[in-house]
PDB file of N, CA and C in Angstrom:
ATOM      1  N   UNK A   1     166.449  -4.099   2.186  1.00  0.00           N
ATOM      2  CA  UNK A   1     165.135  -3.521   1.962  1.00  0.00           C
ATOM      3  C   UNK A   1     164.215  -4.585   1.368  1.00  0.00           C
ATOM      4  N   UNK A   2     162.969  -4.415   2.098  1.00  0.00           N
ATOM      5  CA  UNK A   2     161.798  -5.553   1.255  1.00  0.00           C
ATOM      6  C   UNK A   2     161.620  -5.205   0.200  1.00  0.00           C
ATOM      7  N   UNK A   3     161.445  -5.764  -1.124  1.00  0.00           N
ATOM      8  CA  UNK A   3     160.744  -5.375  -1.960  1.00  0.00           C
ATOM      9  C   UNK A   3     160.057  -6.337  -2.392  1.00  0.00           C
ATOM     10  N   UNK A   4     159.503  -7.219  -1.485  1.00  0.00           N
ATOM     11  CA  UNK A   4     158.166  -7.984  -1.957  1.00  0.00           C
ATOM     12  C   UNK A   4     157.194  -7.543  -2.018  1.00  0.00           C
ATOM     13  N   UNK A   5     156.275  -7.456  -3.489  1.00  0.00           N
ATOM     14  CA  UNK A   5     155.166  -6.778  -3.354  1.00  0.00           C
ATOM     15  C   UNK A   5     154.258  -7.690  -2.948  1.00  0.00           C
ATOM     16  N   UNK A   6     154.057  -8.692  -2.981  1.00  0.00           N
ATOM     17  CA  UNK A   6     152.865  -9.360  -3.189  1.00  0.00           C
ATOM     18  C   UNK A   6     152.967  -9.960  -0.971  1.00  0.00           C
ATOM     19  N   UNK A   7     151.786  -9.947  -0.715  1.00  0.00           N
ATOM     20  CA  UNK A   7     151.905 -10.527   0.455  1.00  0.00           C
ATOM     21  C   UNK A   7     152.212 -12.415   0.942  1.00  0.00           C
ATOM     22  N   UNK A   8     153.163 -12.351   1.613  1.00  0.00           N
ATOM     23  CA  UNK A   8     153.645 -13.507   1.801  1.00  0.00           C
ATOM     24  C   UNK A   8     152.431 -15.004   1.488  1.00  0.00           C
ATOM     25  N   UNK A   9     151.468 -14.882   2.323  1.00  0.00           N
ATOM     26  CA  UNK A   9     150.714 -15.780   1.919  1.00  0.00           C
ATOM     27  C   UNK A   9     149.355 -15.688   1.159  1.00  0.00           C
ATOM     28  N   UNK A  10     149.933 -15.293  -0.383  1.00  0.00           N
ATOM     29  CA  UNK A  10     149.035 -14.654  -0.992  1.00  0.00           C
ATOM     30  C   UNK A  10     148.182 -15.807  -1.707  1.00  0.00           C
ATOM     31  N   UNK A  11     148.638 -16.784  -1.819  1.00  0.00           N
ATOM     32  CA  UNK A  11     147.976 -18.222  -2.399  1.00  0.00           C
ATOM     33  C   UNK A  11     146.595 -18.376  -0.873  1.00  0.00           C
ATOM     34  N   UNK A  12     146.831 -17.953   0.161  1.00  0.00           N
ATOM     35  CA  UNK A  12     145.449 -17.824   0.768  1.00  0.00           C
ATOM     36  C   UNK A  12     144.821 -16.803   0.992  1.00  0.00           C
ATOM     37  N   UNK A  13     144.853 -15.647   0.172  1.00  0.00           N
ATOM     38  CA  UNK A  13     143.863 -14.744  -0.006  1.00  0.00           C
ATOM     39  C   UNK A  13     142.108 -15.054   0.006  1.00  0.00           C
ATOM     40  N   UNK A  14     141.920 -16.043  -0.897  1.00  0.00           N
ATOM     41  CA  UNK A  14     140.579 -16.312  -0.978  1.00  0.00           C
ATOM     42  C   UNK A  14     140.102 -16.904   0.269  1.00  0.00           C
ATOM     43  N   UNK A  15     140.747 -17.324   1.069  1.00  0.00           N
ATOM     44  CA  UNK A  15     140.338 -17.791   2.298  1.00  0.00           C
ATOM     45  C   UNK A  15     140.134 -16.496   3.512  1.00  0.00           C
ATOM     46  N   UNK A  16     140.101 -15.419   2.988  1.00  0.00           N
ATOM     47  CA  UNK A  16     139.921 -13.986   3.875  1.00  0.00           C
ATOM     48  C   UNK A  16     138.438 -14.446   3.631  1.00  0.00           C
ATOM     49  N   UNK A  17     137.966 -13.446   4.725  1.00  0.00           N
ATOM     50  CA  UNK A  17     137.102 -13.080   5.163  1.00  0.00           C
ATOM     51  C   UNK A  17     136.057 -11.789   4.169  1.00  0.00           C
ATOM     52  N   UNK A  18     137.033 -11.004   4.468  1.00  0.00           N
ATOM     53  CA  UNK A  18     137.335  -9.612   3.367  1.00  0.00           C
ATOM     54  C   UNK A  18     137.225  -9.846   2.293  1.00  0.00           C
ATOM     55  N   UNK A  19     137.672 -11.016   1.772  1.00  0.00           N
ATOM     56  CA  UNK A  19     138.185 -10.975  -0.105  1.00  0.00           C
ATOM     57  C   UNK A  19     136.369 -11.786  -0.459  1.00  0.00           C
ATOM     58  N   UNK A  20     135.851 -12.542   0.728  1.00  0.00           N
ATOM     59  CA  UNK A  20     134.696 -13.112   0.293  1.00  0.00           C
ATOM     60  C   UNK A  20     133.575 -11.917   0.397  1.00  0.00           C
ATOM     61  N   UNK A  21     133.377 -10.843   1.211  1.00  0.00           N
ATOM     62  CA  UNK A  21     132.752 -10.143   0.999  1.00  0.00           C
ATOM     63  C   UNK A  21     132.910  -9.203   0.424  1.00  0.00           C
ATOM     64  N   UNK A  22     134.103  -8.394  -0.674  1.00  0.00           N
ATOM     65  CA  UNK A  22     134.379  -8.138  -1.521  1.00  0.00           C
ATOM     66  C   UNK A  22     134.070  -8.791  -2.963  1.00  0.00           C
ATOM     67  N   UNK A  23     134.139 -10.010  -2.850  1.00  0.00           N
ATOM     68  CA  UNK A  23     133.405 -10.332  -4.101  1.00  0.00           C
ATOM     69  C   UNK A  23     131.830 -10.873  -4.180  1.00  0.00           C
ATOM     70  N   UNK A  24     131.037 -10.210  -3.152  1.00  0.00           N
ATOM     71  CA  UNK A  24     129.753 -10.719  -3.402  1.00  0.00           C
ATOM     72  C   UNK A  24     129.215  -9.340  -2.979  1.00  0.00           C
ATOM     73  N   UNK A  25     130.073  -7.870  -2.905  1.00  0.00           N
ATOM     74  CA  UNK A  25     129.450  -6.826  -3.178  1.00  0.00           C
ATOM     75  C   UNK A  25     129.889  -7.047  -5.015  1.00  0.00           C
ATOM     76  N   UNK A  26     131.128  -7.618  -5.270  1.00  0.00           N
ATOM     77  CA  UNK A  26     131.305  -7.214  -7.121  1.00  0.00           C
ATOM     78  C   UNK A  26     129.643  -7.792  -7.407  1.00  0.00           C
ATOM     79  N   UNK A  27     129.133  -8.609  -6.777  1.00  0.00           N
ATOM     80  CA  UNK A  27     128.039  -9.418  -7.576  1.00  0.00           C
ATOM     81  C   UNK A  27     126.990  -9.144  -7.335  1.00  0.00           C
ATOM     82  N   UNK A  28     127.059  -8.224  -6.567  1.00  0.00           N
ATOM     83  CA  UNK A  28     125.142  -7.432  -5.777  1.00  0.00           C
ATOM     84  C   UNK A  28     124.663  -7.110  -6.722  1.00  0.00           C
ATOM     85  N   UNK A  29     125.483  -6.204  -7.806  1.00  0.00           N
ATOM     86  CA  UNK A  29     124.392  -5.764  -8.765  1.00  0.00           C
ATOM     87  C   UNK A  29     123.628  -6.519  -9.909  1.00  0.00           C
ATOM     88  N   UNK A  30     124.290  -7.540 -10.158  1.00  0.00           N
ATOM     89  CA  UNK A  30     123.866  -8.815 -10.802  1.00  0.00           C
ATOM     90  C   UNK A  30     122.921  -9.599 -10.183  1.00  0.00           C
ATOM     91  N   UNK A  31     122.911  -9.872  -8.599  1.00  0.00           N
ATOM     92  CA  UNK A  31     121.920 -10.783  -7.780  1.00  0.00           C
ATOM     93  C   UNK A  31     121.041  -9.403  -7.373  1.00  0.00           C
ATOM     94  N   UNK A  32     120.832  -8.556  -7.519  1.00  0.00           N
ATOM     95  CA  UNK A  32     120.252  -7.481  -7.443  1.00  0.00           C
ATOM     96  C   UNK A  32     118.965  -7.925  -8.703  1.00  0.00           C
ATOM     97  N   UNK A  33     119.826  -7.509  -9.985  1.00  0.00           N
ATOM     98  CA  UNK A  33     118.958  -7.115 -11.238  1.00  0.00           C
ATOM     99  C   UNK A  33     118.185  -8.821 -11.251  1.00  0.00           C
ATOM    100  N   UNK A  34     118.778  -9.964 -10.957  1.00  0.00           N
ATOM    101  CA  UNK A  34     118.267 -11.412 -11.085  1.00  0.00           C
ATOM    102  C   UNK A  34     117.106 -11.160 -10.285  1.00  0.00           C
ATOM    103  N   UNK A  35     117.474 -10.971  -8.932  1.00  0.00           N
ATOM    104  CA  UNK A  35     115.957 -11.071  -8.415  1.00  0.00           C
ATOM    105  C   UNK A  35     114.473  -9.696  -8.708  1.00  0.00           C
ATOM    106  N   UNK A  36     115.218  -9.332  -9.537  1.00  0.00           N
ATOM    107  CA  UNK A  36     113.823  -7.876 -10.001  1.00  0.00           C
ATOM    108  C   UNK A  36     113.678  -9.093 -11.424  1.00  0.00           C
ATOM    109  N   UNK A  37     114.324  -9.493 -11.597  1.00  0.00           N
ATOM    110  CA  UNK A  37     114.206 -10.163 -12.985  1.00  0.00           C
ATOM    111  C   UNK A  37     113.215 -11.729 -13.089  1.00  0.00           C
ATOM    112  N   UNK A  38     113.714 -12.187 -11.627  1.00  0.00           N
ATOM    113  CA  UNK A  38     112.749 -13.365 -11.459  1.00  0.00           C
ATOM    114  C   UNK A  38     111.401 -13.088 -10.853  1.00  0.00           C
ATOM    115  N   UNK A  39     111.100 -11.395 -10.152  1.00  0.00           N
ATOM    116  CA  UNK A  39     109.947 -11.052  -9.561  1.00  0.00           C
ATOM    117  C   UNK A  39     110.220 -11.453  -8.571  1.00  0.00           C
ATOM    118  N   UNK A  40     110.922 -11.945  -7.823  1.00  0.00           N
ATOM    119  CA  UNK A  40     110.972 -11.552  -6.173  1.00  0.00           C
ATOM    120  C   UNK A  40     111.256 -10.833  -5.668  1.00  0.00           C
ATOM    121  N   UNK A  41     111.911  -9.556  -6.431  1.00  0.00           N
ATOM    122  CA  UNK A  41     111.955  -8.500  -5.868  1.00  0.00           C
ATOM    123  C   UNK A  41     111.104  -7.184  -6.844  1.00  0.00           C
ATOM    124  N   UNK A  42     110.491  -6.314  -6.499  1.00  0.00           N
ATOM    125  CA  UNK A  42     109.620  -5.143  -7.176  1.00  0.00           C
ATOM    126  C   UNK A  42     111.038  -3.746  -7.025  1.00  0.00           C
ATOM    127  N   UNK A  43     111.231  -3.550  -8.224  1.00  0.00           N
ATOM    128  CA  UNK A  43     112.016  -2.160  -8.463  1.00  0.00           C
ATOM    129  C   UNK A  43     112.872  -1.925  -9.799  1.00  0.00           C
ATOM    130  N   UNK A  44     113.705  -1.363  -9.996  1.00  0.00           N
ATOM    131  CA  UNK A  44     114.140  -0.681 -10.989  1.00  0.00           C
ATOM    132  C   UNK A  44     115.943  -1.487 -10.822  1.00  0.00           C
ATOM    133  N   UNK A  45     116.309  -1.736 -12.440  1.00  0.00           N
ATOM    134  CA  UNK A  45     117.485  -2.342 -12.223  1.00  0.00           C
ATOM    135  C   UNK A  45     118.207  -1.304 -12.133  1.00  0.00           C
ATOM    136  N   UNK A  46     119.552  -1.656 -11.418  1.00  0.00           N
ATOM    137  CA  UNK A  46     120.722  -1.280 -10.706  1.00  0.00           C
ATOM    138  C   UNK A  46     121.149  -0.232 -12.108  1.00  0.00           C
ATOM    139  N   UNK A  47     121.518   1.003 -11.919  1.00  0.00           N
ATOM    140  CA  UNK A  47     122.136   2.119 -13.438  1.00  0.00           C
ATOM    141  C   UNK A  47     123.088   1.462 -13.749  1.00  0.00           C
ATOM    142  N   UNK A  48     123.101   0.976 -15.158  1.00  0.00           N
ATOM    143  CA  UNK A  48     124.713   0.421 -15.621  1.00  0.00           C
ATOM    144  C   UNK A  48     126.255   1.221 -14.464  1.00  0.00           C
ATOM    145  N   UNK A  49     126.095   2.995 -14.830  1.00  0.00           N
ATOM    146  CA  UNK A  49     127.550   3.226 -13.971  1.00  0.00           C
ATOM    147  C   UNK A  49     127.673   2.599 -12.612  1.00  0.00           C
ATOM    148  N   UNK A  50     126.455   2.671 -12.056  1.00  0.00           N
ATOM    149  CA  UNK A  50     126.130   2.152 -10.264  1.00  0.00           C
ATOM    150  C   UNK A  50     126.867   1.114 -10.633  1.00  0.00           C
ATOM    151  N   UNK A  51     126.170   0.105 -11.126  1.00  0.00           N
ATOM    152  CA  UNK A  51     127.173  -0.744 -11.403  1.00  0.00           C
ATOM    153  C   UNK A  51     128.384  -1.088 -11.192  1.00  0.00           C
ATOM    154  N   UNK A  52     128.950  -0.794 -12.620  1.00  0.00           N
ATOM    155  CA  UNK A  52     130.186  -1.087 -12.784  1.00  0.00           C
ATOM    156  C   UNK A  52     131.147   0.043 -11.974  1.00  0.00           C
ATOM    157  N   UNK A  53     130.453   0.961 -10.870  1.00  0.00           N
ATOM    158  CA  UNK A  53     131.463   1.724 -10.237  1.00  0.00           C
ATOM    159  C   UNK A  53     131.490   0.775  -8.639  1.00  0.00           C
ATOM    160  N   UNK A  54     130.388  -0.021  -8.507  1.00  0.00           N
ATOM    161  CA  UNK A  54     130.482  -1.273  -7.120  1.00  0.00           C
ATOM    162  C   UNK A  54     131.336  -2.035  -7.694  1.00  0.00           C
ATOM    163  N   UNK A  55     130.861  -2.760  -9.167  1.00  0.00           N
ATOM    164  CA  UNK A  55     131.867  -4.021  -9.491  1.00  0.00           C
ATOM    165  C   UNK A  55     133.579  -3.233  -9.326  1.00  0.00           C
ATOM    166  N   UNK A  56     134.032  -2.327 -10.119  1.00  0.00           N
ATOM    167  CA  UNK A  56     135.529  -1.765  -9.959  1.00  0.00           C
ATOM    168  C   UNK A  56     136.115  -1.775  -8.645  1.00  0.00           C
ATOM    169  N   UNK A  57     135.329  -0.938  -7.380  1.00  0.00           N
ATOM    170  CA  UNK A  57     135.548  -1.026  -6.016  1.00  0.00           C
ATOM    171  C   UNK A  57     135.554  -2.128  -5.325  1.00  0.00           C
ATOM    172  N   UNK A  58     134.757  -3.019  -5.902  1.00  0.00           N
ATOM    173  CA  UNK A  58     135.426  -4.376  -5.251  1.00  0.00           C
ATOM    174  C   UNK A  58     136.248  -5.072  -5.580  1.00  0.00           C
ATOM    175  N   UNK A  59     136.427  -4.758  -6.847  1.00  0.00           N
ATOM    176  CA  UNK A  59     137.587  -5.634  -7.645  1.00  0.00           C
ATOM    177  C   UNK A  59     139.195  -4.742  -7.331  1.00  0.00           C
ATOM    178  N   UNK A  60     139.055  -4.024  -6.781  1.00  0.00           N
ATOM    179  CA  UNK A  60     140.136  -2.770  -6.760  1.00  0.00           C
ATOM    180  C   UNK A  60     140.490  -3.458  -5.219  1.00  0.00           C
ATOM    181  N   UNK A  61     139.386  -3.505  -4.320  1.00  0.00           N
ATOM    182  CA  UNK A  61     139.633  -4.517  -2.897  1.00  0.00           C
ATOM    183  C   UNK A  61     140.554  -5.331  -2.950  1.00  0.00           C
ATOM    184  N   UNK A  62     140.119  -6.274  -3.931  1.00  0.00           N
ATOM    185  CA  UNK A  62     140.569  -7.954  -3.514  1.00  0.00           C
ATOM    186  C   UNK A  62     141.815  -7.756  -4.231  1.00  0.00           C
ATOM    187  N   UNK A  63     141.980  -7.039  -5.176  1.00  0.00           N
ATOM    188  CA  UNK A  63     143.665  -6.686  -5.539  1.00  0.00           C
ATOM    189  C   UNK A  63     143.955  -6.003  -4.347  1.00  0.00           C
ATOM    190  N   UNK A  64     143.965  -5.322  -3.914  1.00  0.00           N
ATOM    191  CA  UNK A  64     144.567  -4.575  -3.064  1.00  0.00           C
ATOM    192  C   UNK A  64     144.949  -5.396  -1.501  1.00  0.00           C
ATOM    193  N   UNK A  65     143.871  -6.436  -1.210  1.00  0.00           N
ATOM    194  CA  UNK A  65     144.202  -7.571  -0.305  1.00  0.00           C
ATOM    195  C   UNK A  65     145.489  -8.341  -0.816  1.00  0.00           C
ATOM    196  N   UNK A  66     146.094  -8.198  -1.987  1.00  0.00           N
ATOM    197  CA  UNK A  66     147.141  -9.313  -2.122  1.00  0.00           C
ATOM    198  C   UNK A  66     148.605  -8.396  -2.008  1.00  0.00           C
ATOM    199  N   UNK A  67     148.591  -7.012  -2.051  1.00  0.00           N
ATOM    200  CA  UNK A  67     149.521  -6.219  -2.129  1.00  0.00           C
ATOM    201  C   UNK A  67     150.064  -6.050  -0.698  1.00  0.00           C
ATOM    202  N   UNK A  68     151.437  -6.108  -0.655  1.00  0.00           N
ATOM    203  CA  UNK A  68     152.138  -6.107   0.806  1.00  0.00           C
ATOM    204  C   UNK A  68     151.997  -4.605   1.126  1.00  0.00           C
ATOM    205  N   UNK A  69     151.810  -4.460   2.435  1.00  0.00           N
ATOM    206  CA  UNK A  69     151.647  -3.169   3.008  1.00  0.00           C
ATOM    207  C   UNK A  69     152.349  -2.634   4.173  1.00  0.00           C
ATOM    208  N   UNK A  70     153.202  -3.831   4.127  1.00  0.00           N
ATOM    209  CA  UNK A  70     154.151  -3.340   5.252  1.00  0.00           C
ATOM    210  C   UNK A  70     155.015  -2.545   5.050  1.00  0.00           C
ATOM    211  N   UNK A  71     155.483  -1.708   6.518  1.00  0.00           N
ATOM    212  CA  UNK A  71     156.149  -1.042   5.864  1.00  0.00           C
ATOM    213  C   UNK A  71     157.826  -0.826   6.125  1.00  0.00           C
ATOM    214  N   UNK A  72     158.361  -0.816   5.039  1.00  0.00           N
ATOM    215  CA  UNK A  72     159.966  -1.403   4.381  1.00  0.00           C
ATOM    216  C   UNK A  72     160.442  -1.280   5.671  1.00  0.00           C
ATOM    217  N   UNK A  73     161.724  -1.721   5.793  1.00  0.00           N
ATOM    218  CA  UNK A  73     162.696  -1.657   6.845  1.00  0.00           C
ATOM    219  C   UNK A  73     163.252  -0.346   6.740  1.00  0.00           C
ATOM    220  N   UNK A  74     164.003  -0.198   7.786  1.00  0.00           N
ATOM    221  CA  UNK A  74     164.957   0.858   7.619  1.00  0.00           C
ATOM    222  C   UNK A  74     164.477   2.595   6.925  1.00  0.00           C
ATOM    223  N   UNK A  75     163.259   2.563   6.990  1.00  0.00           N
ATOM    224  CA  UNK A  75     163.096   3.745   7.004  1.00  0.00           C
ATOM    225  C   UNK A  75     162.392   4.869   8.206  1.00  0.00           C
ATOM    226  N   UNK A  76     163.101   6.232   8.199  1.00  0.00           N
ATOM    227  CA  UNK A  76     163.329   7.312   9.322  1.00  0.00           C
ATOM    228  C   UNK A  76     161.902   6.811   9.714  1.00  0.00           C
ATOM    229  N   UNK A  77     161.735   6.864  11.810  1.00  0.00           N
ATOM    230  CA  UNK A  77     160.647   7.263  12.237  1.00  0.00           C
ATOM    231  C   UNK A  77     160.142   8.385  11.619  1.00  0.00           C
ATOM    232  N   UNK A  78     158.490   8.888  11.702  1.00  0.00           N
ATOM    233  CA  UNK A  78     157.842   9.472  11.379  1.00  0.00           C
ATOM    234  C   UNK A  78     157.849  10.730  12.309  1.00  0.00           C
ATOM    235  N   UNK A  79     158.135  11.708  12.082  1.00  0.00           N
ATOM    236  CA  UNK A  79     158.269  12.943  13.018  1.00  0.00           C
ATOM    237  C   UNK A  79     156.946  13.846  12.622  1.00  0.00           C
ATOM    238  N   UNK A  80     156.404  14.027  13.955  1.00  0.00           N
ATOM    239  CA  UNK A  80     154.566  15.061  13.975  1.00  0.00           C
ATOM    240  C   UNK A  80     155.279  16.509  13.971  1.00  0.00           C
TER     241      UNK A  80
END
């Protein structure tokens, strides 16, 4: 039985695709509030929860990109 959790080539995670646009939604709300902050953009900053409920969901992503998801050996086909 596998029990590797972590995915085999997890030292190149950051080289996804996924894991880079996962961490530049964690940072929208920050390059969000910067540009209302420098005046290039006109509006209202991002609600603290808005926030930190984008930053968690992306950060919950890019962990979740390193976790193996295959699935184990040797267990029963799936019967509908």
């Amino acid at each position: 039985m596998n029990k590797q959790i972590l995915v085999s080539d997890w030292r190149q995670v950051w080289r996804y695709y996924s894991t880079w646009a996962l961490a530049l939604l964690a940072l929208a709300p920050d390059l969000y509030a910067a540009l209302v902050a420098s005046g290039l953009l006109s509006g209202d900053d991002v609600p603290a929860a808005a926030a930190w409920l984008v930053r968690g969901v992306a950060i919950a992503g890019i962990v979740a990109r390193y976790i193996n998801q295959a699935k184990p050996e040797g267990l029963p086909p799936k019967v509908d």
